[in-house]
PDB file of N, CA and C in Angstrom:
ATOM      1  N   UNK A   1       5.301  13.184  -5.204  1.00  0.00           N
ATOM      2  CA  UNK A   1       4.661  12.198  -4.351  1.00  0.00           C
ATOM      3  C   UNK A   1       3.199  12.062  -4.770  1.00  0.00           C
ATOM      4  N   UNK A   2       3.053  11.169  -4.812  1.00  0.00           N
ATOM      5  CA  UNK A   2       1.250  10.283  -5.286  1.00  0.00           C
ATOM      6  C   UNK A   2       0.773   9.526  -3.865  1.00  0.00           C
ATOM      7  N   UNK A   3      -0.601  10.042  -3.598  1.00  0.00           N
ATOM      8  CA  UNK A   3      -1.355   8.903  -2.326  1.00  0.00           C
ATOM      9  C   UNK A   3      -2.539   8.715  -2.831  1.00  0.00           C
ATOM     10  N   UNK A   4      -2.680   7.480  -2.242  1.00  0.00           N
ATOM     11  CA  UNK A   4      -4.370   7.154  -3.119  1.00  0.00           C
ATOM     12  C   UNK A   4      -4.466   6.670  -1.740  1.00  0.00           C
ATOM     13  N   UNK A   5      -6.056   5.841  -1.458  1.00  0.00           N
ATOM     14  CA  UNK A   5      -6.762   5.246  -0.604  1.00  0.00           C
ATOM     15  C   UNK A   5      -6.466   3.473  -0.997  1.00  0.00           C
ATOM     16  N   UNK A   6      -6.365   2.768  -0.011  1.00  0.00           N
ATOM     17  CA  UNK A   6      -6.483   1.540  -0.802  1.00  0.00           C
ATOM     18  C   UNK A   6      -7.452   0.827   0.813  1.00  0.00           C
ATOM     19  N   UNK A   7      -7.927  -0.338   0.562  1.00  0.00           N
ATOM     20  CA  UNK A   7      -8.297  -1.214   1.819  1.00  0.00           C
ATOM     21  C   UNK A   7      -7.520  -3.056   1.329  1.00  0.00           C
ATOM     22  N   UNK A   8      -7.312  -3.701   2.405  1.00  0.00           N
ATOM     23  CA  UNK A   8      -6.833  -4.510   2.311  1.00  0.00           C
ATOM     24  C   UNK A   8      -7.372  -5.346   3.195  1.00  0.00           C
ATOM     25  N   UNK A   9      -8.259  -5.997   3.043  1.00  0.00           N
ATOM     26  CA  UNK A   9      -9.556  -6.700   3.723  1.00  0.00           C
ATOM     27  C   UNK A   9      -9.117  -8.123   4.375  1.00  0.00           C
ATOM     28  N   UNK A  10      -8.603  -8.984   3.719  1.00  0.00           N
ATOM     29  CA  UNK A  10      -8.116 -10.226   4.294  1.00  0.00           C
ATOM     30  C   UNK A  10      -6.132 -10.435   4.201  1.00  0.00           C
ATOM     31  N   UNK A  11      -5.805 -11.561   4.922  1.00  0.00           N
ATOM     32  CA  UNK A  11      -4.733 -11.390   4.983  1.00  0.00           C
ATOM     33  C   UNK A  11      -4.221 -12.395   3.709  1.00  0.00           C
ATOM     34  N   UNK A  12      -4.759 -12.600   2.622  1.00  0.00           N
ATOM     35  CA  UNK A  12      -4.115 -13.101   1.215  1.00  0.00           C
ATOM     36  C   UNK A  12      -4.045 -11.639   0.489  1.00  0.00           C
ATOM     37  N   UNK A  13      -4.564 -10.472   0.859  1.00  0.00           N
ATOM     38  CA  UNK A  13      -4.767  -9.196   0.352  1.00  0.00           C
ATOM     39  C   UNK A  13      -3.468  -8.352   0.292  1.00  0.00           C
ATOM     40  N   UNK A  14      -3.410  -8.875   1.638  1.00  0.00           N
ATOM     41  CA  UNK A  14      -1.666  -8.497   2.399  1.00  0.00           C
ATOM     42  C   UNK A  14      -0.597  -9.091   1.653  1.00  0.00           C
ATOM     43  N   UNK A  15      -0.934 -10.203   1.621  1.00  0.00           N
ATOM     44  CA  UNK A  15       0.331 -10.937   0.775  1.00  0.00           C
ATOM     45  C   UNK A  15       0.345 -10.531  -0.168  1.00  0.00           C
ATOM     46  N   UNK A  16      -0.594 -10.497  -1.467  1.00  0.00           N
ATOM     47  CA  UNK A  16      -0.342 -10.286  -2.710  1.00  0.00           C
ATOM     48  C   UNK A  16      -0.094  -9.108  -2.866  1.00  0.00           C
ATOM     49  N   UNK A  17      -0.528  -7.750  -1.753  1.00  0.00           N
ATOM     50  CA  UNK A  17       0.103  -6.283  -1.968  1.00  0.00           C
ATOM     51  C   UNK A  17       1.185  -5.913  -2.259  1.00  0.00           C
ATOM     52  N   UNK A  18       2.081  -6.724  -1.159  1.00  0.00           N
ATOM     53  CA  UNK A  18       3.448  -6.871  -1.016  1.00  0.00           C
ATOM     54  C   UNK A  18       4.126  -7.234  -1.816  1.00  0.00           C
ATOM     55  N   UNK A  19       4.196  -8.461  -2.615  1.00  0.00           N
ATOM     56  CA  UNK A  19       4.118  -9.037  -3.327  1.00  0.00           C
ATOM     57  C   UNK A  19       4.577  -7.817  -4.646  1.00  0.00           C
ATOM     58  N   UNK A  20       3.614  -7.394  -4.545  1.00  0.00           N
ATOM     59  CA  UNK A  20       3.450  -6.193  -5.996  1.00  0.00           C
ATOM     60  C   UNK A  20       4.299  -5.259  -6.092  1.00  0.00           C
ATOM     61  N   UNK A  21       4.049  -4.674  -4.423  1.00  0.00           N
ATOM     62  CA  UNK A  21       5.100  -3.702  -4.138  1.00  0.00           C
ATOM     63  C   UNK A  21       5.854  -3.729  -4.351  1.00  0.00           C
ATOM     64  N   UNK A  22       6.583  -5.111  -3.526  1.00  0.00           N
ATOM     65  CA  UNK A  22       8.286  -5.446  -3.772  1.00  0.00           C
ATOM     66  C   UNK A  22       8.472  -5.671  -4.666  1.00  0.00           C
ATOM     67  N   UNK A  23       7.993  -5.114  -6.261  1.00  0.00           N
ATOM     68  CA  UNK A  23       8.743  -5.207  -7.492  1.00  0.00           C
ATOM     69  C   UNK A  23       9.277  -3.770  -7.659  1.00  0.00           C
ATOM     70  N   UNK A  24       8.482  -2.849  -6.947  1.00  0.00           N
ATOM     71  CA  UNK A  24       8.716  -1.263  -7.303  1.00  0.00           C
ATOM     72  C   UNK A  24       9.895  -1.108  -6.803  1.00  0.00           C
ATOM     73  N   UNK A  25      10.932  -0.782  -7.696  1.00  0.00           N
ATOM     74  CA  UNK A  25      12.128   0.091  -7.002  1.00  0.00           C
ATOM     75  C   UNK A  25      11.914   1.192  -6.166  1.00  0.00           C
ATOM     76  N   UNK A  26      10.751   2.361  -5.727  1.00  0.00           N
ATOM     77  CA  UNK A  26      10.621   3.135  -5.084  1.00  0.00           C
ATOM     78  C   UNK A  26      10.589   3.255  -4.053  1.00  0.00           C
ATOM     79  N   UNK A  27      10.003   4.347  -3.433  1.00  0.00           N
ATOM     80  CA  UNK A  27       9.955   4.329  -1.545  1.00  0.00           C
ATOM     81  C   UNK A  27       8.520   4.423  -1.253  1.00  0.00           C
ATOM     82  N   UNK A  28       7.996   3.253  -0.821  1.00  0.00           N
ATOM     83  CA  UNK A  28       6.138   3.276  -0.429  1.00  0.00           C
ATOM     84  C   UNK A  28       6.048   3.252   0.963  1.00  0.00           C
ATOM     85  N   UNK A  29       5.266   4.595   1.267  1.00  0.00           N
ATOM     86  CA  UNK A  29       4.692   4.241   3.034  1.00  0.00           C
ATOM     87  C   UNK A  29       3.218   3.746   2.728  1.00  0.00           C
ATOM     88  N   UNK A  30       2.733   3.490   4.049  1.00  0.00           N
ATOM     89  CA  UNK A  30       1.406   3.389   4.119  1.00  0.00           C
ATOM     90  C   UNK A  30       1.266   4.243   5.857  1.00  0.00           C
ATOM     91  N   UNK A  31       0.020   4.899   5.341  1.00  0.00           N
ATOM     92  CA  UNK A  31      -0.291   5.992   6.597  1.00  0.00           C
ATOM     93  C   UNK A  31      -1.627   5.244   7.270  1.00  0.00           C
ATOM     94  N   UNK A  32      -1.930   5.161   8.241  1.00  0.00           N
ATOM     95  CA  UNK A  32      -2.998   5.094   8.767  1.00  0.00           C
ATOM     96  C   UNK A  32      -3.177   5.922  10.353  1.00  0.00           C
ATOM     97  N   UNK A  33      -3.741   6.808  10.578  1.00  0.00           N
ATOM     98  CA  UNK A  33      -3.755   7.829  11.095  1.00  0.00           C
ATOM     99  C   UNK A  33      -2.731   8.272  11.581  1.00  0.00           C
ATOM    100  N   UNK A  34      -1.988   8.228  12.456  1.00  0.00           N
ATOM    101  CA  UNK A  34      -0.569   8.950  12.902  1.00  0.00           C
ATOM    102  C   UNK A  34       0.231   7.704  12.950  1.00  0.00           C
ATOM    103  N   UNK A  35       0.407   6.632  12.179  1.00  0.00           N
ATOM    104  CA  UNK A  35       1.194   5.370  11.931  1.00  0.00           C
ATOM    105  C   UNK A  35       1.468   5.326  10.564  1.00  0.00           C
ATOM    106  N   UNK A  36       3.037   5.368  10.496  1.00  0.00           N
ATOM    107  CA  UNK A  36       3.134   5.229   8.843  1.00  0.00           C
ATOM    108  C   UNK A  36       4.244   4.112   9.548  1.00  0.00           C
ATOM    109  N   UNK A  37       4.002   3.296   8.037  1.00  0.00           N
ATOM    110  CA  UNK A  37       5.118   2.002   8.116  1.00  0.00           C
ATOM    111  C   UNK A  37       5.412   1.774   6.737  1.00  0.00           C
ATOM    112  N   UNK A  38       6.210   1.173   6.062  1.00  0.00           N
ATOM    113  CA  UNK A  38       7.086   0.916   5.305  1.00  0.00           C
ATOM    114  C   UNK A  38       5.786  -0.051   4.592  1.00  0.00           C
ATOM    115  N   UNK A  39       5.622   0.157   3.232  1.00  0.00           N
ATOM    116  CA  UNK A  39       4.351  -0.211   2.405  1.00  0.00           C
ATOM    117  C   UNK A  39       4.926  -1.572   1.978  1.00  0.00           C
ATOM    118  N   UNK A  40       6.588  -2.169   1.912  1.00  0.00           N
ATOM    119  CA  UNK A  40       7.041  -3.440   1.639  1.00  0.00           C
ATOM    120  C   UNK A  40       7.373  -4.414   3.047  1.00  0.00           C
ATOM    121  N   UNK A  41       6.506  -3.528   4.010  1.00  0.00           N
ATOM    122  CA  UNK A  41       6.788  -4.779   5.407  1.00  0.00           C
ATOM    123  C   UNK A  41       5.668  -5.461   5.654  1.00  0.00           C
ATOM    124  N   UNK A  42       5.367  -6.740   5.452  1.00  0.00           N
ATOM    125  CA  UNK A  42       4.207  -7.578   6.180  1.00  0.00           C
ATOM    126  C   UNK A  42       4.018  -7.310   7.440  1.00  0.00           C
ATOM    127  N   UNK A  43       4.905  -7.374   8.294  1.00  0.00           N
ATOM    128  CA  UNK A  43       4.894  -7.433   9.778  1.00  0.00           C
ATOM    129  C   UNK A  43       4.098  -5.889  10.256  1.00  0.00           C
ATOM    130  N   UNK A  44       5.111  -4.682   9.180  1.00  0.00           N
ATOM    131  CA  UNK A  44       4.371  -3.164   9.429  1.00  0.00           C
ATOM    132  C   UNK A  44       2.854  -3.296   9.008  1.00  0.00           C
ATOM    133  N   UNK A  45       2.443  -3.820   7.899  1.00  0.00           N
ATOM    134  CA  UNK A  45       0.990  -3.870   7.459  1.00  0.00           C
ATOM    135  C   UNK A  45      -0.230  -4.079   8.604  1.00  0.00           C
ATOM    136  N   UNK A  46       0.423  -5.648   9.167  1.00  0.00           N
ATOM    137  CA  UNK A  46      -0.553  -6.155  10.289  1.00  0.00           C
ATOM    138  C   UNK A  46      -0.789  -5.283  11.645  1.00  0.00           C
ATOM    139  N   UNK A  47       0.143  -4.444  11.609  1.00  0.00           N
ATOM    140  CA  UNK A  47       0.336  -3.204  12.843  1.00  0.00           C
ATOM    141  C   UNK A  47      -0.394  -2.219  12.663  1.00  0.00           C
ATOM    142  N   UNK A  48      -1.223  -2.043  11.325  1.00  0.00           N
ATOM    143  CA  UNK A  48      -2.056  -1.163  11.130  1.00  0.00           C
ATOM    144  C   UNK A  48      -3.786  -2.132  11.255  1.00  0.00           C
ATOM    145  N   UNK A  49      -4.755  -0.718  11.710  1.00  0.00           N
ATOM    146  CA  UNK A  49      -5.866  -1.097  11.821  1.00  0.00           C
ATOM    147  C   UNK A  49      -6.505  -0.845  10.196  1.00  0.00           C
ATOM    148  N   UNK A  50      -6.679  -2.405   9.787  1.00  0.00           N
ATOM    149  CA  UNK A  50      -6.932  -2.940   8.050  1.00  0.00           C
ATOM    150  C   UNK A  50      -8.147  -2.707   8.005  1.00  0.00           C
ATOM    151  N   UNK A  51      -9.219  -2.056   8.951  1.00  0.00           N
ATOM    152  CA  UNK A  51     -10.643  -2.320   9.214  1.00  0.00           C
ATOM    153  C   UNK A  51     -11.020  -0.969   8.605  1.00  0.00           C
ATOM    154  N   UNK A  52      -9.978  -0.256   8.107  1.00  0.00           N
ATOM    155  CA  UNK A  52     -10.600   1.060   8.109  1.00  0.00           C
ATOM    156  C   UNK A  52      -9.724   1.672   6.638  1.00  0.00           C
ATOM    157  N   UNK A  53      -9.471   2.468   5.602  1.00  0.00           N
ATOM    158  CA  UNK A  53      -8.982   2.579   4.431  1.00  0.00           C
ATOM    159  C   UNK A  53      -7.499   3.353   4.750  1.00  0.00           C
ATOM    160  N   UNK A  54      -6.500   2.554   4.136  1.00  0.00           N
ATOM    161  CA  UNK A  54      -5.558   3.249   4.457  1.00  0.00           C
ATOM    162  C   UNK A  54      -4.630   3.708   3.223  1.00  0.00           C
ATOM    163  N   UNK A  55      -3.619   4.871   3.239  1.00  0.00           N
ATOM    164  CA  UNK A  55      -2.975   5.705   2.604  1.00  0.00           C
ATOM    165  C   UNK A  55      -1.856   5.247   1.821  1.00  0.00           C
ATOM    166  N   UNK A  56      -1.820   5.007   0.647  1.00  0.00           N
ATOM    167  CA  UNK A  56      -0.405   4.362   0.084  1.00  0.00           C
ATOM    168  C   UNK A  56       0.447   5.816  -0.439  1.00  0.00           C
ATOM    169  N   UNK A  57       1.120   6.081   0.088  1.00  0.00           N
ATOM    170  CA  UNK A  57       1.684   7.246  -0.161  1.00  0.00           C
ATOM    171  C   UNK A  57       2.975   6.559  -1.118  1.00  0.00           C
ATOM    172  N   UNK A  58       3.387   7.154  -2.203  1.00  0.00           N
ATOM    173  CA  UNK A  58       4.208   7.009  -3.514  1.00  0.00           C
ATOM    174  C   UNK A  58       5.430   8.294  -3.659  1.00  0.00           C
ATOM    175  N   UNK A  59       6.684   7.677  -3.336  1.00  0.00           N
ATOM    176  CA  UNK A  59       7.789   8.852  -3.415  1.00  0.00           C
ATOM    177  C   UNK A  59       8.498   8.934  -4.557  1.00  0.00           C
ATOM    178  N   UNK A  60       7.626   8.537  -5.970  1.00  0.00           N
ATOM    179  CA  UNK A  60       8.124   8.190  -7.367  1.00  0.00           C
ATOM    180  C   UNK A  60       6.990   8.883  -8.269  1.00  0.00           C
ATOM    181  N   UNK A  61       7.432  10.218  -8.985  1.00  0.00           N
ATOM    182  CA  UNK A  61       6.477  10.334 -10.112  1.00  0.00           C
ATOM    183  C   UNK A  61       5.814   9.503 -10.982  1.00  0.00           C
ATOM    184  N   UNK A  62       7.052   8.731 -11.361  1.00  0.00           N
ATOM    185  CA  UNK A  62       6.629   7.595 -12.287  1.00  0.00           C
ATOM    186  C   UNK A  62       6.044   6.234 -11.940  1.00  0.00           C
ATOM    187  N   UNK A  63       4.931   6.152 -11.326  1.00  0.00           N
ATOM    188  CA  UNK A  63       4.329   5.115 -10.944  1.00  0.00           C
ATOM    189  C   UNK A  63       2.890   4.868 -11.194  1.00  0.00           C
ATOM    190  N   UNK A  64       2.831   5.068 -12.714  1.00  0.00           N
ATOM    191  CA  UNK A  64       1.119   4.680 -13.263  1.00  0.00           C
ATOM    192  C   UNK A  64       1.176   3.059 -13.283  1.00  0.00           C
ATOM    193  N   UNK A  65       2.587   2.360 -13.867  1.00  0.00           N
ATOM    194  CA  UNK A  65       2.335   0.721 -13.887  1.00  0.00           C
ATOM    195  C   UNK A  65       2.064   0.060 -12.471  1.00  0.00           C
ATOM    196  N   UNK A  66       2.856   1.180 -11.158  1.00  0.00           N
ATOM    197  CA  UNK A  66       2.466   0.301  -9.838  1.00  0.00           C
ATOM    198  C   UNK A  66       0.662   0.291  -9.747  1.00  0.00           C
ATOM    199  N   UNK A  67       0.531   1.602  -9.957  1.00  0.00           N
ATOM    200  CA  UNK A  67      -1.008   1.546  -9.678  1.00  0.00           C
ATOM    201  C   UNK A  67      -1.878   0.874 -10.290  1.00  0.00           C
ATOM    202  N   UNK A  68      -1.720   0.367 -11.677  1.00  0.00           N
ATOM    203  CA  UNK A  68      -2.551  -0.402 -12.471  1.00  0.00           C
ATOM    204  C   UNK A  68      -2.135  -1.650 -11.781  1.00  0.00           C
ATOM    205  N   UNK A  69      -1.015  -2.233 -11.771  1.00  0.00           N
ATOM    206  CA  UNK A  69      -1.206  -3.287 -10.982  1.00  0.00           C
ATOM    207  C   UNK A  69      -1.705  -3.508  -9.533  1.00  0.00           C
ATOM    208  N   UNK A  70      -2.154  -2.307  -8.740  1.00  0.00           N
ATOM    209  CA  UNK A  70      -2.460  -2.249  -7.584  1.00  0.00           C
ATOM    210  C   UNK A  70      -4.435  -1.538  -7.565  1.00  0.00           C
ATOM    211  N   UNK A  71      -4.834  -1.785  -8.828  1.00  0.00           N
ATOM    212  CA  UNK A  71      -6.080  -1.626  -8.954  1.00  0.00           C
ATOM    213  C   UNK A  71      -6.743  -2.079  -8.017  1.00  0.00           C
ATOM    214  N   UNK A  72      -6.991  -3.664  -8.036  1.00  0.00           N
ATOM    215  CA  UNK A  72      -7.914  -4.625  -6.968  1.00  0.00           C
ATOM    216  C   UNK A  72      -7.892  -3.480  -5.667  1.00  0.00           C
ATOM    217  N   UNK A  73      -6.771  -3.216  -5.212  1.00  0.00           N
ATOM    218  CA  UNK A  73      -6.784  -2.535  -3.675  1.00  0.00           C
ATOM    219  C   UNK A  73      -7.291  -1.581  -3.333  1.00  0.00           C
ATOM    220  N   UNK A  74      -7.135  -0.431  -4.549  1.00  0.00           N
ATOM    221  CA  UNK A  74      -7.293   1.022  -4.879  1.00  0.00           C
ATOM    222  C   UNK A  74      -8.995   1.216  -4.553  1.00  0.00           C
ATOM    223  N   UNK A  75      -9.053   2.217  -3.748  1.00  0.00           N
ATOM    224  CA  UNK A  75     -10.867   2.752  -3.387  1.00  0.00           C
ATOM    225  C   UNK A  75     -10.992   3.776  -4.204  1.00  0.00           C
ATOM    226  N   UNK A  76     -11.913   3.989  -4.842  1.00  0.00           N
ATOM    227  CA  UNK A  76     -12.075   4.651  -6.273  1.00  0.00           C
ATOM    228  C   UNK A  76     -13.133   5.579  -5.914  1.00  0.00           C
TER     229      UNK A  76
END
């Protein structure tokens, strides 16, 4: 398992995350304090508070191409 930080500031941010995600065959949560939701649900995304940096947790070793494509999001 891999987690990085990401923020997702406006809601075209949201779309295109998803977007990305849903190419990964894997299993992506996103954590934001005691709320984890499913990292390929729009509806779960907006249920989280976006104001603050949240957790992309990764249940796939092999996921350096998701993350390069998920640069823009990634807090470094």
């Amino acid at each position: 398992m891999k987690s990085v930080q990401i923020k997702l500031k406006l809601a075209e941010h949201v779309k295109s995350f998803v977007q990305k995600v849903a190419m990964f065959p894997g299993e992506l949560d996103l954590r934001s304090g005691r709320y984890v939701v499913d990292a390929k649900s729009i509806l779960g995304i907006f249920s989280l508070d976006l104001s603050k940096p949240i957790t992309l947790e990764i249940y796939d070793n092999d996921c350096e191409e998701l993350l390069k494509s998920l640069e823009e999001f990634i807090i470094k």
